[in-house]
N, C-alpha and C. Protein backbone atom coordinates (compact mmCIF):
# COMPACT_ATOMS: atom_id res chain seq x y z
N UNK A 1 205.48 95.78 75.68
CA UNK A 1 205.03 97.11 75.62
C UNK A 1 204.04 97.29 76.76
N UNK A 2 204.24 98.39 77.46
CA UNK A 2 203.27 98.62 78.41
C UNK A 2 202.34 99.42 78.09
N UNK A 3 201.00 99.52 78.52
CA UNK A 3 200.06 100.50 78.21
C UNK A 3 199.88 101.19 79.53
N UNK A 4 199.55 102.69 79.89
CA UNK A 4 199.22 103.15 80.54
C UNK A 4 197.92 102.90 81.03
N UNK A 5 197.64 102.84 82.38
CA UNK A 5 196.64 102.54 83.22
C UNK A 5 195.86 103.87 83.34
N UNK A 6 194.59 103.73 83.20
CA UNK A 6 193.85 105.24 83.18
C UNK A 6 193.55 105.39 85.05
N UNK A 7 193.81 106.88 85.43
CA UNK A 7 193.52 107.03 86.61
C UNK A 7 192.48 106.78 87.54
N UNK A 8 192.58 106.42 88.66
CA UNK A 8 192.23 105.64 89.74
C UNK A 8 191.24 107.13 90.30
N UNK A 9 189.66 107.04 89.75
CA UNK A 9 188.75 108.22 90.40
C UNK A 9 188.17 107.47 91.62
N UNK A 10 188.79 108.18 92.95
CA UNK A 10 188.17 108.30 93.83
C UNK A 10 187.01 108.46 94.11
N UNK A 11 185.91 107.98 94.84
CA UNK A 11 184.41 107.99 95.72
C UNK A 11 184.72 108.82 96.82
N UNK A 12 183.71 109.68 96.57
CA UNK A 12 183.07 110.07 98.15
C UNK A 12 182.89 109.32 99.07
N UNK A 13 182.67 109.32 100.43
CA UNK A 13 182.38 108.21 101.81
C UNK A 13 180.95 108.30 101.56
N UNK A 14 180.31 109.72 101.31
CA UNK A 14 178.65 109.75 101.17
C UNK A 14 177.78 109.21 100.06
N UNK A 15 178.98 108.84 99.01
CA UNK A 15 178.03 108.06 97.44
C UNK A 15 178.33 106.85 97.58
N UNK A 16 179.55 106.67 98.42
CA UNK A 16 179.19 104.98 98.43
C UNK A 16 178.44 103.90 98.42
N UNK A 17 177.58 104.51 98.46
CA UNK A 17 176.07 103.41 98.94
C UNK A 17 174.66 104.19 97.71
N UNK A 18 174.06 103.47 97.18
CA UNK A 18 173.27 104.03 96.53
C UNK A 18 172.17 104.10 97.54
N UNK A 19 171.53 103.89 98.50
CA UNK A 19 170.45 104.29 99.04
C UNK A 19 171.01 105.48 100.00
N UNK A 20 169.46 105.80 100.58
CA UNK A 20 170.20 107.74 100.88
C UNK A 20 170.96 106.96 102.46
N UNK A 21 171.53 108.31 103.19
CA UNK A 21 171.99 107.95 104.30
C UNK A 21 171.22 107.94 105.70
N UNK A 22 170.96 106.98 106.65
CA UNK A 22 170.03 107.15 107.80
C UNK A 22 169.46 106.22 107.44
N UNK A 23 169.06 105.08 106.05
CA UNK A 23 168.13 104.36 106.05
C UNK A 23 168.87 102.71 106.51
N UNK A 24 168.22 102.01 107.11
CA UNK A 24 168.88 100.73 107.39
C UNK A 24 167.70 99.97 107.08
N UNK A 25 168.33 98.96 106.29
CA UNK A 25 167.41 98.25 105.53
C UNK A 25 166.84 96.96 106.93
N UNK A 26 165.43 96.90 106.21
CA UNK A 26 164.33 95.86 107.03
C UNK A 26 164.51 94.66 106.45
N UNK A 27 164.34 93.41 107.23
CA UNK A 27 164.12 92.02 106.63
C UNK A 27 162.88 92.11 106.06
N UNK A 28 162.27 91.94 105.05
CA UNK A 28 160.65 91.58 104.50
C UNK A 28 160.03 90.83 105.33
N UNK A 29 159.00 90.63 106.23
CA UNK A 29 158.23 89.49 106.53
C UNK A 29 157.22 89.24 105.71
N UNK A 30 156.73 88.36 104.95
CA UNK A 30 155.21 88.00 104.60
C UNK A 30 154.24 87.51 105.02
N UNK A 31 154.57 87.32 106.44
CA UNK A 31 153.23 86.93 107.22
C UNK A 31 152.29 87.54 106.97
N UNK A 32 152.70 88.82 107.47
CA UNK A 32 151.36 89.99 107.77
C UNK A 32 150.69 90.57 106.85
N UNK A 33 151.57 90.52 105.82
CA UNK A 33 150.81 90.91 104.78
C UNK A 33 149.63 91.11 104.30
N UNK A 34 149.30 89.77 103.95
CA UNK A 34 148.19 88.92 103.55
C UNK A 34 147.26 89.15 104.54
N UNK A 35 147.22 89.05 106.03
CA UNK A 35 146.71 89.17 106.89
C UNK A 35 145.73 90.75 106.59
N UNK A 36 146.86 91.85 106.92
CA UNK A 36 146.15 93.10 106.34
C UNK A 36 145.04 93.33 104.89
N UNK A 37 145.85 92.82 104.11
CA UNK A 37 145.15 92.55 102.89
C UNK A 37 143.57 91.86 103.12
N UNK A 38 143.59 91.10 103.87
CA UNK A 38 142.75 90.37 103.94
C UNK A 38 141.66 90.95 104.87
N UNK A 39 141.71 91.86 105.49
CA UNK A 39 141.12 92.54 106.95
C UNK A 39 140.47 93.72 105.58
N UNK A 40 141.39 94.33 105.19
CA UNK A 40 140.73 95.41 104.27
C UNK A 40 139.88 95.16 103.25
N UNK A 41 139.94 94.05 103.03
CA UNK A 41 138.90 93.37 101.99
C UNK A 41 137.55 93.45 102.71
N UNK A 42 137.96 92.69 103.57
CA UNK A 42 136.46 92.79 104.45
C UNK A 42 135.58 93.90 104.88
N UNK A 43 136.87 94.82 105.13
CA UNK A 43 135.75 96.45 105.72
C UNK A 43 135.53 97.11 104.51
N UNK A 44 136.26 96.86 103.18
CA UNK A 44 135.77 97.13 102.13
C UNK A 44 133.94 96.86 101.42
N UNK A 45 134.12 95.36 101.57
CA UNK A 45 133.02 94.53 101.38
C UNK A 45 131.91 95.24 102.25
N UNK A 46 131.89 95.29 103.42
CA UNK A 46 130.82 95.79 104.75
C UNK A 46 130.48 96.84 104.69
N UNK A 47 131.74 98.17 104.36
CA UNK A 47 130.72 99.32 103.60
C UNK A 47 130.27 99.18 102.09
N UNK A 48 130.15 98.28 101.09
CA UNK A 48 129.90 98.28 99.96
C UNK A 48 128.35 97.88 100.47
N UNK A 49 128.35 96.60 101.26
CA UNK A 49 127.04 96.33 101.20
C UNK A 49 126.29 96.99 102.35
N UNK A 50 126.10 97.83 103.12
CA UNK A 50 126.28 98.70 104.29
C UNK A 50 125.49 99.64 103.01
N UNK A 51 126.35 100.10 102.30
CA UNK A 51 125.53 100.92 101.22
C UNK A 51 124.31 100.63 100.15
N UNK A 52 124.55 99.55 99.75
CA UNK A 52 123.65 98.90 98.82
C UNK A 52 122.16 98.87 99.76
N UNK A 53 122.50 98.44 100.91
CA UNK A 53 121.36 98.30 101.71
C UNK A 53 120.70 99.52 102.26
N UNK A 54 121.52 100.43 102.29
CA UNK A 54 120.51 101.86 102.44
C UNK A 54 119.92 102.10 101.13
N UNK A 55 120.50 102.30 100.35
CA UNK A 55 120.13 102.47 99.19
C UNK A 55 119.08 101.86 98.98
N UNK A 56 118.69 100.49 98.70
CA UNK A 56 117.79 99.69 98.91
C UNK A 56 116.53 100.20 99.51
N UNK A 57 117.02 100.31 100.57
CA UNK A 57 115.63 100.48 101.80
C UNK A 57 114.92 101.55 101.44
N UNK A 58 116.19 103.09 101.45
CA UNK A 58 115.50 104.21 101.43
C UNK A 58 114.71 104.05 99.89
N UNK A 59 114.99 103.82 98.88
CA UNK A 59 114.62 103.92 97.43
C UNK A 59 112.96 103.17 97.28
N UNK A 60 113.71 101.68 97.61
CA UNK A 60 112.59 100.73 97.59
C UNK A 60 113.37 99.80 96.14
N UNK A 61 114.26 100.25 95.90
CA UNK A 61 114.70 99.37 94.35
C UNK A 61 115.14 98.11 95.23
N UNK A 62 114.70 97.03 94.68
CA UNK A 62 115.30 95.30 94.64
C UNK A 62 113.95 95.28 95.49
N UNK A 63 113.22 95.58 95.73
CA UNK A 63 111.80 95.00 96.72
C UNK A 63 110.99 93.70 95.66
N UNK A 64 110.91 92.86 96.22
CA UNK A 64 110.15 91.93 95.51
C UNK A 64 111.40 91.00 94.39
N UNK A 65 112.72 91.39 94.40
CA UNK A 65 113.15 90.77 93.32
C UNK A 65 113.72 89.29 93.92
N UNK A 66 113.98 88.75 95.18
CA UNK A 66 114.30 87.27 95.66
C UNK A 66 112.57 86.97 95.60
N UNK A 67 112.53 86.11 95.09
CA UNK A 67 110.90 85.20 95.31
C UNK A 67 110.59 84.74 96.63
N UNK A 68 109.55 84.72 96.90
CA UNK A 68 109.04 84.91 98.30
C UNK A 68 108.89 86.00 99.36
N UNK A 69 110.18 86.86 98.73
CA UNK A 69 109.70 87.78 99.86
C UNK A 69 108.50 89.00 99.58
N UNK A 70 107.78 89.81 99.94
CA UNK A 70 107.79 91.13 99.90
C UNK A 70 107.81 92.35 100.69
N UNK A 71 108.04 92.98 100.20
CA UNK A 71 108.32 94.48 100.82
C UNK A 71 106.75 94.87 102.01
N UNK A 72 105.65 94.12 101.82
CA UNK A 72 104.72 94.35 102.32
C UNK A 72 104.45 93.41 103.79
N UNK A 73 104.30 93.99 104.81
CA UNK A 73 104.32 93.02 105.98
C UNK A 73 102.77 92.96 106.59
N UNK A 74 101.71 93.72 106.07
CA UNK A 74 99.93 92.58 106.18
C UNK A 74 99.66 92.48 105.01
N UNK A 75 98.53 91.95 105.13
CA UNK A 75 97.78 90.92 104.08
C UNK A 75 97.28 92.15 103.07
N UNK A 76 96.61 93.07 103.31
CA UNK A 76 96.02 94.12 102.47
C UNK A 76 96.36 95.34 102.23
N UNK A 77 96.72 95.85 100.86
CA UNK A 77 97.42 97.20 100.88
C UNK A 77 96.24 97.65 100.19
N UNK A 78 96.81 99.22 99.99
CA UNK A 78 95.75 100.25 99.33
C UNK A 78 96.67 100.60 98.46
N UNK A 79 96.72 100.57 96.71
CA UNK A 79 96.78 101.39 95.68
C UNK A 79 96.19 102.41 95.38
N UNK A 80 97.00 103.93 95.49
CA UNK A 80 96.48 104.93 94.92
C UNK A 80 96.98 105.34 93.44
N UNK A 81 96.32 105.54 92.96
CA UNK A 81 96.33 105.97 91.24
C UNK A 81 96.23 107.19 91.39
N UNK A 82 97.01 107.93 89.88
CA UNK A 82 96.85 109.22 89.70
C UNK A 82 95.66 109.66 89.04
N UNK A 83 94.97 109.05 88.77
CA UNK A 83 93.63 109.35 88.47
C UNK A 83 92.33 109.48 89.60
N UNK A 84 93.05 109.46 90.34
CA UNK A 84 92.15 109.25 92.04
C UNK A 84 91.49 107.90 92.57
N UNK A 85 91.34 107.37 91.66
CA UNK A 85 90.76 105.84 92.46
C UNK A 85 91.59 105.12 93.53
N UNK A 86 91.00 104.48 94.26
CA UNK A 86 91.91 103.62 95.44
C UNK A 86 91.34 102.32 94.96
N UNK A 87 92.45 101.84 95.06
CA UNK A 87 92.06 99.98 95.06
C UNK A 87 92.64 99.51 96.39
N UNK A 88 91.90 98.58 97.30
CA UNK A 88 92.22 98.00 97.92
C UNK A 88 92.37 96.24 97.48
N UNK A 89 93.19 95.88 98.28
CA UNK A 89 93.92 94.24 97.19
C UNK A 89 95.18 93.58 97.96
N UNK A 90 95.48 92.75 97.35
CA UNK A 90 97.27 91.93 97.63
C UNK A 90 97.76 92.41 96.62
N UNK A 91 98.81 93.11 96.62
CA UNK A 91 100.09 93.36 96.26
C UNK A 91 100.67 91.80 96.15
N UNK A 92 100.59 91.46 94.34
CA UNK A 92 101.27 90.01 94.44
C UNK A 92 102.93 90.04 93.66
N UNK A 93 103.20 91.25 93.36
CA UNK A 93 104.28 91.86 92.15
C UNK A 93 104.31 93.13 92.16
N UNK A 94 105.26 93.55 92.20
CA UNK A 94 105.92 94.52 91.88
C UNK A 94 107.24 94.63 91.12
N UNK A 95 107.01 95.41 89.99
CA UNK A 95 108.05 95.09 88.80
C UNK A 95 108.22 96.23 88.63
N UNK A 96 109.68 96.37 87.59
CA UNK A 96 109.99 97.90 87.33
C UNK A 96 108.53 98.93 86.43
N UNK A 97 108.18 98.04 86.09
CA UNK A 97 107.02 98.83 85.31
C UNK A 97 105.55 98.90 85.59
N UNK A 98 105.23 97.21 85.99
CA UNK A 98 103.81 97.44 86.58
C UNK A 98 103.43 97.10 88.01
N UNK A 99 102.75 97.03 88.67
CA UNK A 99 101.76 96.31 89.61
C UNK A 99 100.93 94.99 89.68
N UNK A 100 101.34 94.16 90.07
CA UNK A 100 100.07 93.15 90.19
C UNK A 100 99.35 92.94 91.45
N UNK A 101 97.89 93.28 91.48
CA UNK A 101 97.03 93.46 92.34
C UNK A 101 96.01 92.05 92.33
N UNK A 102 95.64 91.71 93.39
CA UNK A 102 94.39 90.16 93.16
C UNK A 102 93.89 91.24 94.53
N UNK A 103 92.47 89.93 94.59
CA UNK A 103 91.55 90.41 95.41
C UNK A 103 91.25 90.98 95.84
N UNK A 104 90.54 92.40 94.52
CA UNK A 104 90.53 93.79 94.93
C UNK A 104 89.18 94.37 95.20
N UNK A 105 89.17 95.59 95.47
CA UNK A 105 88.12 96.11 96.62
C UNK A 105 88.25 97.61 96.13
N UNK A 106 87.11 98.41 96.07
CA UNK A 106 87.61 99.36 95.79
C UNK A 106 86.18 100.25 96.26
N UNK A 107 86.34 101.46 96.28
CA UNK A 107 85.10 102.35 97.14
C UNK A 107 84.01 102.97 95.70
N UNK A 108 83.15 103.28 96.23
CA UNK A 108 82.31 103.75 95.03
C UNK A 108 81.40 104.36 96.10
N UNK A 109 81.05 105.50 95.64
CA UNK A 109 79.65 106.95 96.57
C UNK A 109 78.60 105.88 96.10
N UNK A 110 77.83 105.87 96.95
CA UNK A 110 76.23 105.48 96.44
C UNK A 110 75.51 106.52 97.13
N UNK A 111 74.70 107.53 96.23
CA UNK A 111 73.41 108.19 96.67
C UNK A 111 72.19 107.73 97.26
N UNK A 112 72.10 107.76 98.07
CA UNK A 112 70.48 107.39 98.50
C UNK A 112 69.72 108.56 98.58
N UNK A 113 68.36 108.71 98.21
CA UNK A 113 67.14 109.66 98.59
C UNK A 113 66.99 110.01 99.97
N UNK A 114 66.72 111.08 100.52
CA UNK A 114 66.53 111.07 101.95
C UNK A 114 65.08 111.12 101.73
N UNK A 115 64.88 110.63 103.02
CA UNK A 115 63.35 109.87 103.21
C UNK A 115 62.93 110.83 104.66
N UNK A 116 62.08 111.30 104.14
CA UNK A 116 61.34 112.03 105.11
C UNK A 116 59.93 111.55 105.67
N UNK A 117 59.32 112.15 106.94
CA UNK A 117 58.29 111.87 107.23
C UNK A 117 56.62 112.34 106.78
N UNK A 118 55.67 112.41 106.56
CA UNK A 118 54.81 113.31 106.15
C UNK A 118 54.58 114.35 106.89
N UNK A 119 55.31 114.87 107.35
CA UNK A 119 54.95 116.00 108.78
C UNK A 119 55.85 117.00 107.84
N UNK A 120 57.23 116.40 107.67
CA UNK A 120 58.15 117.47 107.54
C UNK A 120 57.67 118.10 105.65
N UNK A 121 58.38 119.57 104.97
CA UNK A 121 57.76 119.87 103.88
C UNK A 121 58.64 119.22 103.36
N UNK A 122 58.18 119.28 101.88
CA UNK A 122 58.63 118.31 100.80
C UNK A 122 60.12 118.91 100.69
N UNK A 123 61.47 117.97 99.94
CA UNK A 123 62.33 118.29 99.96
C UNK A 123 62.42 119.72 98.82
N UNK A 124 63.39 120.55 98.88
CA UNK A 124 64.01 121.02 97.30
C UNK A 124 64.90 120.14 96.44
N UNK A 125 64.66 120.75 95.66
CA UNK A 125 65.09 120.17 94.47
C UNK A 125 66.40 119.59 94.53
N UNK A 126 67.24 120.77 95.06
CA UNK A 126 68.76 120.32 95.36
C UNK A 126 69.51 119.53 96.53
N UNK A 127 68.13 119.75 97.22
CA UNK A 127 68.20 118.36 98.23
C UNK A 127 68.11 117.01 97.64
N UNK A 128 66.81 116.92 96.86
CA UNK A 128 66.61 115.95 96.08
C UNK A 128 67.85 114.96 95.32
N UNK A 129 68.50 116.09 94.22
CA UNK A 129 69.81 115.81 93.79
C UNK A 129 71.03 115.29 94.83
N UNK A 130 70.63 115.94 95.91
CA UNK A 130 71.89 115.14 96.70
C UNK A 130 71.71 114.18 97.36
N UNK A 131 71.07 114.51 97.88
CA UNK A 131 70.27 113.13 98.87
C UNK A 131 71.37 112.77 99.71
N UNK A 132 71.72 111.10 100.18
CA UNK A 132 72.40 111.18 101.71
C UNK A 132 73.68 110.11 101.07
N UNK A 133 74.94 110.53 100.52
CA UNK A 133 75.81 109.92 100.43
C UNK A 133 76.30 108.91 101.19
N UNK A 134 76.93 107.80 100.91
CA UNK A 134 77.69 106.96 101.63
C UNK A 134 78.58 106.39 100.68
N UNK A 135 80.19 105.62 101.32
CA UNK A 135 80.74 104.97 100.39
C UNK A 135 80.39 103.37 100.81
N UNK A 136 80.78 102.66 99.71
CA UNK A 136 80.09 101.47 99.65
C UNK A 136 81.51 100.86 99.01
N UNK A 137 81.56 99.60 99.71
CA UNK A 137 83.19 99.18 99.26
C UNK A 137 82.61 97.94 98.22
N UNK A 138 83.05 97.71 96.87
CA UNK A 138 82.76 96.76 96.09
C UNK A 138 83.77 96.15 95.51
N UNK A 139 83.51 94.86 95.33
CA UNK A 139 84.59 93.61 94.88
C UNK A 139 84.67 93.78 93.75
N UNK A 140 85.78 94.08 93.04
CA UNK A 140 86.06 93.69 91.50
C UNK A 140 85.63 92.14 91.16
N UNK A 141 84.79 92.08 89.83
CA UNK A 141 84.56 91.28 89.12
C UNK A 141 83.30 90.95 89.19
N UNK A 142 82.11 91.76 90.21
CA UNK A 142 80.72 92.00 90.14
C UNK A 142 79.94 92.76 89.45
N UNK A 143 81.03 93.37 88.66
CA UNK A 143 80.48 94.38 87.46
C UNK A 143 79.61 93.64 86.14
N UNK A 144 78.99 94.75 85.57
CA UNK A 144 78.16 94.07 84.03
C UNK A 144 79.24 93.25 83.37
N UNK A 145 80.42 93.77 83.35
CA UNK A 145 81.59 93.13 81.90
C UNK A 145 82.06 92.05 82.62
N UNK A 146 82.50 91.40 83.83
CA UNK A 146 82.80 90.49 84.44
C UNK A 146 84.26 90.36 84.53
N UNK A 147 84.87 91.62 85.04
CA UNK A 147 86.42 91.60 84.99
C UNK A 147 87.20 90.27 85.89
N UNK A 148 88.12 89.74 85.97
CA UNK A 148 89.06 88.69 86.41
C UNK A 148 89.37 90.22 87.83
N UNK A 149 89.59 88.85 88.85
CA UNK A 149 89.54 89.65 90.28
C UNK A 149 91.29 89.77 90.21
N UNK A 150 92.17 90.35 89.43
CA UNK A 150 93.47 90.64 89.09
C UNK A 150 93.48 91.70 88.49
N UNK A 151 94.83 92.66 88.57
CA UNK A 151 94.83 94.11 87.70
C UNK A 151 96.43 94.06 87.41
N UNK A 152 96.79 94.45 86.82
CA UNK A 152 98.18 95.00 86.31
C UNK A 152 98.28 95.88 85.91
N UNK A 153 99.02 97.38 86.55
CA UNK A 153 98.66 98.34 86.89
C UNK A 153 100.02 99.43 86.46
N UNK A 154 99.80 99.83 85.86
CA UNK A 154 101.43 100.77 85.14
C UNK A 154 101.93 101.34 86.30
N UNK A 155 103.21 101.24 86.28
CA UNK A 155 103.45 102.07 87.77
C UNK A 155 103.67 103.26 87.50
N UNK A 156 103.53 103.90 86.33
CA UNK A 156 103.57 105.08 85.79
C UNK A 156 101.98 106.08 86.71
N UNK A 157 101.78 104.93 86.83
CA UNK A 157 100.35 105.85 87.22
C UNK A 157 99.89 105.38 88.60
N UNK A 158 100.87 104.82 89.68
CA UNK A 158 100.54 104.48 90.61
C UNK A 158 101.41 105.88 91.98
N UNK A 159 100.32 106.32 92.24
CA UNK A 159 101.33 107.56 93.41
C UNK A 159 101.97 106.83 94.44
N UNK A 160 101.05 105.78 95.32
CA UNK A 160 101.50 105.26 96.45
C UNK A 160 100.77 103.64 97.25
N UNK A 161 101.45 102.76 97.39
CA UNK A 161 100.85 102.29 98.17
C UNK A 161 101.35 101.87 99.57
N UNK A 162 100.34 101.44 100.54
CA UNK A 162 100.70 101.39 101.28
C UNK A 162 99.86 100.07 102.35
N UNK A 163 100.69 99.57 103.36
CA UNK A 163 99.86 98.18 104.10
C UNK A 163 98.34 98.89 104.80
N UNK A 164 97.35 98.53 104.86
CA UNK A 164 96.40 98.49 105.84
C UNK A 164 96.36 97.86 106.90
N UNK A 165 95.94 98.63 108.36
CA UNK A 165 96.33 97.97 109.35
C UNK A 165 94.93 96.67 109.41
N UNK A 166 94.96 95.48 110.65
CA UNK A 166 94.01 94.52 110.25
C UNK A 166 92.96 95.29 111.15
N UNK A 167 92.90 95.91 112.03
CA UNK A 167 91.97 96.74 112.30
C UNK A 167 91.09 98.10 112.13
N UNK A 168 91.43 98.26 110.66
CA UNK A 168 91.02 99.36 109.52
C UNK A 168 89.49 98.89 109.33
N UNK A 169 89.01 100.07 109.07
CA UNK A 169 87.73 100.03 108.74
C UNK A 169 87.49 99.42 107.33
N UNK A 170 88.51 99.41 106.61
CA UNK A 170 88.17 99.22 105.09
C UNK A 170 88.57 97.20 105.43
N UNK A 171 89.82 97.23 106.01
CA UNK A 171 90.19 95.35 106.22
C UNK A 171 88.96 95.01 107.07
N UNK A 172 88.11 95.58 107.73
CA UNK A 172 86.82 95.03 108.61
C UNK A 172 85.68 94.86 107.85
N UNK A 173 85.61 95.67 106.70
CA UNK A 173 84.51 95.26 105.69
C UNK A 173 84.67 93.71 104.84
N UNK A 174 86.02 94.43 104.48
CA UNK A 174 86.70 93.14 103.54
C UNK A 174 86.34 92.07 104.23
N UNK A 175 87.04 91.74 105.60
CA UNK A 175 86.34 90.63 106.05
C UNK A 175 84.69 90.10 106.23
N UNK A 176 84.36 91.33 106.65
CA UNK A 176 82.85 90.87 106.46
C UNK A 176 82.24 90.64 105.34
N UNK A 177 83.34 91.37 104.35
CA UNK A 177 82.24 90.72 102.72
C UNK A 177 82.89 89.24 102.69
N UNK A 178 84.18 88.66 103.24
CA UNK A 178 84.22 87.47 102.68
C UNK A 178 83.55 86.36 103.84
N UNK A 179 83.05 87.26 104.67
CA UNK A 179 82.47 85.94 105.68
C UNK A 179 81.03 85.65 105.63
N UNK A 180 80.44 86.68 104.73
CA UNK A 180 79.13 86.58 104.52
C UNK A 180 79.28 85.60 102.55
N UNK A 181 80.31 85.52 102.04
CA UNK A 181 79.97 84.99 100.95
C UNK A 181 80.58 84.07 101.44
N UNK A 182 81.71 83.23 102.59
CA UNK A 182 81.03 81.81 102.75
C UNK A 182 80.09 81.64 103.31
N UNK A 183 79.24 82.10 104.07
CA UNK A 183 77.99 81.69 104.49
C UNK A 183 76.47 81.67 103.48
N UNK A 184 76.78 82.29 102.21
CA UNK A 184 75.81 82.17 101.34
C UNK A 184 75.85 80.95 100.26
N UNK A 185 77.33 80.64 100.57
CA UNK A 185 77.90 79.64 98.98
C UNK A 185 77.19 78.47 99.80
């Protein structure tokens, strides 16, 4: 018994091929690949840290966090507080929250009387009261209570600090107060 053969459907010349027409296929190389891959990693990496480091600088965030270094390049900075006092000191820490300050210095007005001659008339009164200001730079820990020459300092309440140059009037005292207390010890 024969069975009938189902008819013979012809192809198009243009479906013959499942990819479209015009394309001619490439050998793969994998050399280069990797190569590229590997190049983009890198300019990836260089602006990542390219950024981190502005960021850094302009902000001031990561200052002080590798040991040894700090953000401060002389020996003596000035802390300003929002309460108005200045401390002058070493910057030995800086943390997200506080300040650590040693060998500090800080200004205080001292009034003096003005002293007249017997020629000139007696002062007024409100002369008296004012008399002849000056600031007077004093060492923490010469006080009545006997504070530790260290502070830790909220940074909540610190506006700014900043290096003193070594030829500042305030680093020229400093030195002279510590060159006159080795010469007394």
């Amino acid at each position: 018994m024969a069975y009938p053969m189902p008819p013979k459907v012809s192809k198009p010349a243009d479906m013959a091929s499942s990819r479209p027409v015009g394309l001619v296929a490439s050998p793969k190389t994998g050399g280069g690949s990797w190569f590229k891959g590997f190049i983009t990693l890198i300019i990836v990496l260089v602006i990542i840290g390219g950024g981190v480091y502005l960021i850094a600088s302009y902000t001031g965030v990561g200052t002080g966090l590798i040991p040894g270094t700090s953000y401060f390049q002389n020996t003596w900075q000035a802390v300003f507080l929002t309460n108005g006092q200045v401390y002058f000191g070493k910057v030995s820490k800086i943390g997200s929250d506080s300040v650590v300050l040693h060998d500090i210095y800080y200004l205080q007005v001292v009034t003096q009387p003005l002293q007249r001659s017997q020629d000139e008339p007696a002062p007024t009164e409100e002369e008296q009261q004012q008399g002849q200001q000056r600031l007077t730079l004093i060492k923490l820990g010469n006080e009545l209570h006997g504070p530790r020459d260290e502070m830790i300092i909220n940074r909540d309440h610190v506006i700014l600090m900043e290096d003193l140059k070594e030829d500042s009037r305030v680093v020229q005292a400093i030195n002279d107060y510590i060159a006159n207390q080795g010469e007394n010890k």
